[in-house]
Protein backbone atom coordinates (compact mmCIF):
# COMPACT_ATOMS: atom_id res chain seq x y z
CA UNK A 1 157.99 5.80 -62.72
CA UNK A 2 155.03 3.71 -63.75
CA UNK A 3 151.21 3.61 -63.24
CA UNK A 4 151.18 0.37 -61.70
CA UNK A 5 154.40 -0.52 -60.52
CA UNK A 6 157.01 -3.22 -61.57
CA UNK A 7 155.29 -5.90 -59.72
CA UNK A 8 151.63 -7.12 -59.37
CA UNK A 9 148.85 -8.13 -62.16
CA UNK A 10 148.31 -4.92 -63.45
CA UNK A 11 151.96 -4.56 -63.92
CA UNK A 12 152.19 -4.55 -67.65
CA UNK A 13 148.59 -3.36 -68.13
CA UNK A 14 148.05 -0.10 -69.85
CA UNK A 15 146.34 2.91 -67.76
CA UNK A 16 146.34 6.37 -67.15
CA UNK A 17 145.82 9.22 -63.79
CA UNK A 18 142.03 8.35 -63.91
CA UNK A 19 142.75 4.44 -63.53
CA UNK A 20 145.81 4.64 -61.00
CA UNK A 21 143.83 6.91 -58.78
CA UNK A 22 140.26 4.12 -59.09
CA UNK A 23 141.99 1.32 -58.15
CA UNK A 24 144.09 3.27 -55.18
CA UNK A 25 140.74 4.15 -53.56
CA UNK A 26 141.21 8.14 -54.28
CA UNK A 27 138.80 8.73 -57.00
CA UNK A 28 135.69 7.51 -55.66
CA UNK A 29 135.84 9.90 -52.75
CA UNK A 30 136.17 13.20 -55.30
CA UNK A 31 132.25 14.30 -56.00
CA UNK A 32 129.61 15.24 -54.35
CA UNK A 33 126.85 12.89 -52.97
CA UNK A 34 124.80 11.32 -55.73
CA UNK A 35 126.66 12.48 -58.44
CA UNK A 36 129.67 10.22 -60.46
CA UNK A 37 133.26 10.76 -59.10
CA UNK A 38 135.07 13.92 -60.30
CA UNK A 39 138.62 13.11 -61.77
CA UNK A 40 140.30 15.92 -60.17
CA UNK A 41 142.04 16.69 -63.43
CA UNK A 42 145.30 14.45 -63.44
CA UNK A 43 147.25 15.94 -60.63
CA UNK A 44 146.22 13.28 -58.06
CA UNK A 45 147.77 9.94 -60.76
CA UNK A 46 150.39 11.86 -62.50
CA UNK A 47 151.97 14.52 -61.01
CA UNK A 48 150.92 13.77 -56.91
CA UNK A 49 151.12 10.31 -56.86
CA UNK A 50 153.94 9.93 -59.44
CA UNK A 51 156.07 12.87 -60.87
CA UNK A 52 155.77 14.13 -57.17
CA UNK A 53 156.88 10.83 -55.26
CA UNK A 54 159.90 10.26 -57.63
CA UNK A 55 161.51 13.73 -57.01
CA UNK A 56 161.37 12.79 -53.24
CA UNK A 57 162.37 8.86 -54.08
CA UNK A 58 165.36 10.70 -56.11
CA UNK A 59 166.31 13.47 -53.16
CA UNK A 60 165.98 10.08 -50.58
CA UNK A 61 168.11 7.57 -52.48
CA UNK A 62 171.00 10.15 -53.25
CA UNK A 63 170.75 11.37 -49.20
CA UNK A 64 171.19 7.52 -48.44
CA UNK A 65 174.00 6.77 -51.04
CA UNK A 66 175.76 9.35 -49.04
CA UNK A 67 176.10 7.01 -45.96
CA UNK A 68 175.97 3.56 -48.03
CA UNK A 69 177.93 4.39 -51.19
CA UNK A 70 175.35 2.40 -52.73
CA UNK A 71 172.64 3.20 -55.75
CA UNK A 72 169.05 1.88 -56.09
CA UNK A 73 166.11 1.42 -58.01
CA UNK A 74 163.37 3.78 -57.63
CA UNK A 75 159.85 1.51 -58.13
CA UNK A 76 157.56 4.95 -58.42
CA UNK A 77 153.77 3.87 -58.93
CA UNK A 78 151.42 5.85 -59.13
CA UNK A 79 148.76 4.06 -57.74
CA UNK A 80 151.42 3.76 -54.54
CA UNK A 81 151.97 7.02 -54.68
CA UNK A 82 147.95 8.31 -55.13
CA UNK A 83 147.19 6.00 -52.05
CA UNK A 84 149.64 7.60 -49.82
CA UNK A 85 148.55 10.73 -50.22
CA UNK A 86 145.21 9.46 -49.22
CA UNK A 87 147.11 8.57 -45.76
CA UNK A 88 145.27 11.34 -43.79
CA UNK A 89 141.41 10.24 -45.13
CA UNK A 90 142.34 6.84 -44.38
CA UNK A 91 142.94 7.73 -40.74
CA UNK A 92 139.51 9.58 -40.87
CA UNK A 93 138.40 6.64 -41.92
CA UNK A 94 140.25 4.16 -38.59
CA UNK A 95 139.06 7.07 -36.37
CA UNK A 96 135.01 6.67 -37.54
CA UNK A 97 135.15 10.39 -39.26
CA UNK A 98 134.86 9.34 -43.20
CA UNK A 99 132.35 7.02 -44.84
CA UNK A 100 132.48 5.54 -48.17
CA UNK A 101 129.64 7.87 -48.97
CA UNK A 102 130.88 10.37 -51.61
CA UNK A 103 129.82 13.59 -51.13
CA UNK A 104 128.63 13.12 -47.09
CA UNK A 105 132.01 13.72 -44.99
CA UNK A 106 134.07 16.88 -43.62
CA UNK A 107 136.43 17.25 -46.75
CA UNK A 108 134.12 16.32 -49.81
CA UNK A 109 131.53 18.87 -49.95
CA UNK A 110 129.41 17.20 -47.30
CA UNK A 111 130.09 19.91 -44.75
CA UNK A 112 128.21 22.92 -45.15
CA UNK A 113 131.31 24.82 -44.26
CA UNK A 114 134.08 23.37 -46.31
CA UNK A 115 132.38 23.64 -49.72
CA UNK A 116 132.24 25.61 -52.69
CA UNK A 117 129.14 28.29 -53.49
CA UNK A 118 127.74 30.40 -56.34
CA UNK A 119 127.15 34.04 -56.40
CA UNK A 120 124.41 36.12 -57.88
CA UNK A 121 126.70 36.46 -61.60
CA UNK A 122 127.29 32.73 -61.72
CA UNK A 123 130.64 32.72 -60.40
CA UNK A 124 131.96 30.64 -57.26
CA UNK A 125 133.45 30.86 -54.18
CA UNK A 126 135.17 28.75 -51.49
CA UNK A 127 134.77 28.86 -47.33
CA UNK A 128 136.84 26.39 -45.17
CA UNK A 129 135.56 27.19 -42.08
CA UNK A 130 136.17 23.90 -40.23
CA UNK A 131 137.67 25.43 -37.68
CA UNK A 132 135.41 26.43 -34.78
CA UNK A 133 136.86 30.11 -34.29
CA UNK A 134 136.87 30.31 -38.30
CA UNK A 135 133.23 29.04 -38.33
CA UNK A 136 131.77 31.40 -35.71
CA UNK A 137 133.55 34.18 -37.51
CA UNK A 138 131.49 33.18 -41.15
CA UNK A 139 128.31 33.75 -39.01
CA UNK A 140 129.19 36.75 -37.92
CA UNK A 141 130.30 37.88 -40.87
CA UNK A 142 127.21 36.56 -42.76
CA UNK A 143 125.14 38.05 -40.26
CA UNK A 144 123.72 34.55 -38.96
CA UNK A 145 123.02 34.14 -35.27
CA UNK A 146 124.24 30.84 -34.02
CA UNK A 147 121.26 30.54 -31.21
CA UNK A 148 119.09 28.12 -32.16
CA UNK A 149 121.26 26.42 -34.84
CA UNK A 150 122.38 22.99 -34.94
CA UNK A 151 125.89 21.96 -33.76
CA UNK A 152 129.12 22.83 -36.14
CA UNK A 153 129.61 19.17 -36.60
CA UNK A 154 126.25 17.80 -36.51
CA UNK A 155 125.63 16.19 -39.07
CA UNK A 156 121.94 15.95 -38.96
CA UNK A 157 121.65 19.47 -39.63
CA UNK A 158 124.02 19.69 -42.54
CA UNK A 159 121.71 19.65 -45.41
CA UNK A 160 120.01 22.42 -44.26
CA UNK A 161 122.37 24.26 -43.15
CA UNK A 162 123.88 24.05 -46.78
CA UNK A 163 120.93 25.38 -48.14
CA UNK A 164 120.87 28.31 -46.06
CA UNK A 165 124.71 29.47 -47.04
CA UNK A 166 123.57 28.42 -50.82
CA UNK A 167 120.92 31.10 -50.31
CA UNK A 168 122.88 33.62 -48.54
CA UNK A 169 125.61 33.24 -51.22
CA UNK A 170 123.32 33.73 -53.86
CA UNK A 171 122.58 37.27 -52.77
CA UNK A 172 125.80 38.75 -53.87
CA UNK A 173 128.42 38.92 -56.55
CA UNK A 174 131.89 36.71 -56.56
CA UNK A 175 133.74 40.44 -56.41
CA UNK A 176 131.35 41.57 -53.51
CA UNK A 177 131.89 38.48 -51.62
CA UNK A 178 135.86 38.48 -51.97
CA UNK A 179 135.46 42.57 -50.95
CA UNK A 180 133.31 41.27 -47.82
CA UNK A 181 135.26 38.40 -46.74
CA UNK A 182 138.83 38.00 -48.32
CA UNK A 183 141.56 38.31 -45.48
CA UNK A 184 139.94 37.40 -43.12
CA UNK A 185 139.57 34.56 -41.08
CA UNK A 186 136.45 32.72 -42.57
CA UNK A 187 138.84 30.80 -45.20
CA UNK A 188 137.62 32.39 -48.02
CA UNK A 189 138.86 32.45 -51.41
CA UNK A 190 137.17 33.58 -54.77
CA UNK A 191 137.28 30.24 -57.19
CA UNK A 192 139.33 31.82 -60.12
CA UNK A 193 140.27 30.17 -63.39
CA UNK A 194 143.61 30.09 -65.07
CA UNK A 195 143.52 33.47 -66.31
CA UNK A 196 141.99 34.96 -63.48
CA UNK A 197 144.49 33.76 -60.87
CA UNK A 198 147.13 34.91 -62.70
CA UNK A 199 146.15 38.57 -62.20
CA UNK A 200 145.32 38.20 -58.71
CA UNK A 201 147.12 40.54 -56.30
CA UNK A 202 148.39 38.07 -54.05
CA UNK A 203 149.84 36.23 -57.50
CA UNK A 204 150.96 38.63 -58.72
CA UNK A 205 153.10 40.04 -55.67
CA UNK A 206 154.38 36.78 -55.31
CA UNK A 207 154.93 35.81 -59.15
CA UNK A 208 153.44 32.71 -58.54
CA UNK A 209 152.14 33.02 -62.04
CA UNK A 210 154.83 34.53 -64.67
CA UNK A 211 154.74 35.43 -68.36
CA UNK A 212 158.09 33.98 -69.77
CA UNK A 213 158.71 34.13 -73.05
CA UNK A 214 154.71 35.36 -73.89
CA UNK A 215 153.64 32.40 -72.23
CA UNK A 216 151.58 32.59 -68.92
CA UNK A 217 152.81 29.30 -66.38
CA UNK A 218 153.43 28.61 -62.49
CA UNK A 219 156.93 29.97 -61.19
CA UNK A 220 159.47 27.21 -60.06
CA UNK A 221 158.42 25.82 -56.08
CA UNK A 222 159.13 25.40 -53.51
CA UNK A 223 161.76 28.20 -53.01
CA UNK A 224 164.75 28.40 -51.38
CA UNK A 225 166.60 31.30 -48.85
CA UNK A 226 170.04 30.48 -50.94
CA UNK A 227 169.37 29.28 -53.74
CA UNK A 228 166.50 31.02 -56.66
CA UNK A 229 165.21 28.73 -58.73
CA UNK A 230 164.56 29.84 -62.15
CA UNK A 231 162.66 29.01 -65.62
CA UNK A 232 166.16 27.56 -67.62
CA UNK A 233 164.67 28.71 -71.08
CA UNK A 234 161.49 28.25 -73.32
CA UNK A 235 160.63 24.81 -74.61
CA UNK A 236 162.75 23.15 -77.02
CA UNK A 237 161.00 22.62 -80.92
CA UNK A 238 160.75 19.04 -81.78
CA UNK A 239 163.70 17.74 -83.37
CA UNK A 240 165.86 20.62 -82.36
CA UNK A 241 168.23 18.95 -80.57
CA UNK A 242 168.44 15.22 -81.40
CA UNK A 243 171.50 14.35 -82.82
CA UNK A 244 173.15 15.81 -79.21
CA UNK A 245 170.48 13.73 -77.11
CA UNK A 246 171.75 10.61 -79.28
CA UNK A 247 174.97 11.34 -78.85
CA UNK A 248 174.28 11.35 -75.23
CA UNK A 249 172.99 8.20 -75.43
CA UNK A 250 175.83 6.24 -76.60
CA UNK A 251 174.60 6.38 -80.82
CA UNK A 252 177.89 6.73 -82.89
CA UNK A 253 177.72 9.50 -85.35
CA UNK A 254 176.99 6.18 -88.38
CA UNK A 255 174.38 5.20 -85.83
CA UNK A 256 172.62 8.59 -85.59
CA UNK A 257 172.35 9.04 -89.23
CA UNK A 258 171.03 6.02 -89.75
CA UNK A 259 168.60 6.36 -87.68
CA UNK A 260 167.62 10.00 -89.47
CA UNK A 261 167.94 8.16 -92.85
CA UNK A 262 165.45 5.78 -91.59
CA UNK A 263 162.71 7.53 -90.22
CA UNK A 264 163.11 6.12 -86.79
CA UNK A 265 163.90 9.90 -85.56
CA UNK A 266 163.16 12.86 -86.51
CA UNK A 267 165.18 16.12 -87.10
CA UNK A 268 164.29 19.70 -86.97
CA UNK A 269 163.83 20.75 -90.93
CA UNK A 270 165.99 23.45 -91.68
């Protein structure tokens, strides 16, 4: 797994998530209209586009040595991999439904009803109503009557329809508006941090979020009927176990303490 593959001019070049996902034609579509693109963390580069794609290129290559008998090389690039999971904007895109206008399309905060609002205690929320059934049920529920209003999916009347549900957001709390309207079938969901997802009762029922060893991180996915996945033990220190990954390796025992003698490795102090 690489950033730019093992072939092209940018092959050898050095790079991280934020350049992968530029040059792939992701990142400029994360923001919202006039503003600079958003690097969506580095999920998108490192873990979508890369760690992601060469767990499936892995499951794929051993499902087809099982009918060929024959091994491959797995060419993982991130930038490959970042594109592809642009696949479904790029067929907004052939079908005339995405512009290269950040910030102005159905999924990127141009839609008045796929976006992200604050509440009265500067907190946020999030509505997906892009559905029409979905949408008509946030009126309702936001006590907005649809006569008179422009069409779901008229663009045109966007903008102000954004400023209305900024408005009507505004008037309540993030806990009042997750009382009023979790559940149901707006697409709603309270935008929680870290700490604050991990005591959320759906989380928590689920142990999506688990506290192993003192330290709060996601549960193994995806999970299986047969087979549990489960957290194989807390990190290993530094050093802790080199002489056995050496060994592993190939490195005689002369060769591995050497190499400790030298400097080029290092050992866990005692």
């Amino acid at each position: 797994m690489t950033g730019w593959g093992q072939e092209g001019p940018l092959a050898h070049a050095a790079g991280h998530d934020i350049n992968y996902i530029s040059v792939a034609g992701a990142l400029a579509h994360f923001g919202r209209a006039g503003q600079p693109p958003t690097p969506p963390l580095n999920l998108a580069g490192d873990y979508g586009g890369g760690g992601m794609f060469l767990a499936f290129g892995i499951a794929c290559a051993l499902f087809e040595a099982k009918s060929s008998g024959q091994g491959q090389v797995i060419d993982a690039a991130m930038v490959d991999g970042a594109a592809y999971l642009m696949g479904p904007i790029w067929g907004l895109r052939n079908m005339g439904g995405m512009s290269d206008e950040r910030g102005t399309n159905l999924l990127d905060t141009g839609a008045p009803f796929y976006d992200a609002y604050g509440t009265s205690d500067g907190k946020w929320v999030s509505i997906g109503s892009i559905e029409p059934q979905f949408y008509a049920d946030l009126l309702a529920r936001l006590g907005i009557d649809p006569e008179g209003l422009p069409g779901q999916n008229d663009r045109a009347g966007w903008p102000a329809m954004k400023e209305r549900l900024t408005a009507i957001f505004l008037t309540k709390t993030r806990d009042e508006w997750t009382a009023l309207l979790e559940g149901t079938d707006v697409c709603f969901g309270p935008i929680l941090t870290m700490t604050e997802a991990a005591e959320h009762p759906h989380i928590k029922e689920r142990g999506t979020v688990v506290n192993y060893h003192d330290i709060l991180q996601p549960a193994p996915a995806p999970r299986f009927s047969r087979t549990e996945a489960e957290i194989q033990g807390p990190a290993v220190p530094p050093g802790h176990d080199t002489e056995a990954v050496l060994a592993s390796f190939g490195f005689s025992a002369d060769e591995v303490a050497g190499l400790l003698a030298s400097g080029a490795v290092k050992q866990k102090s005692s």
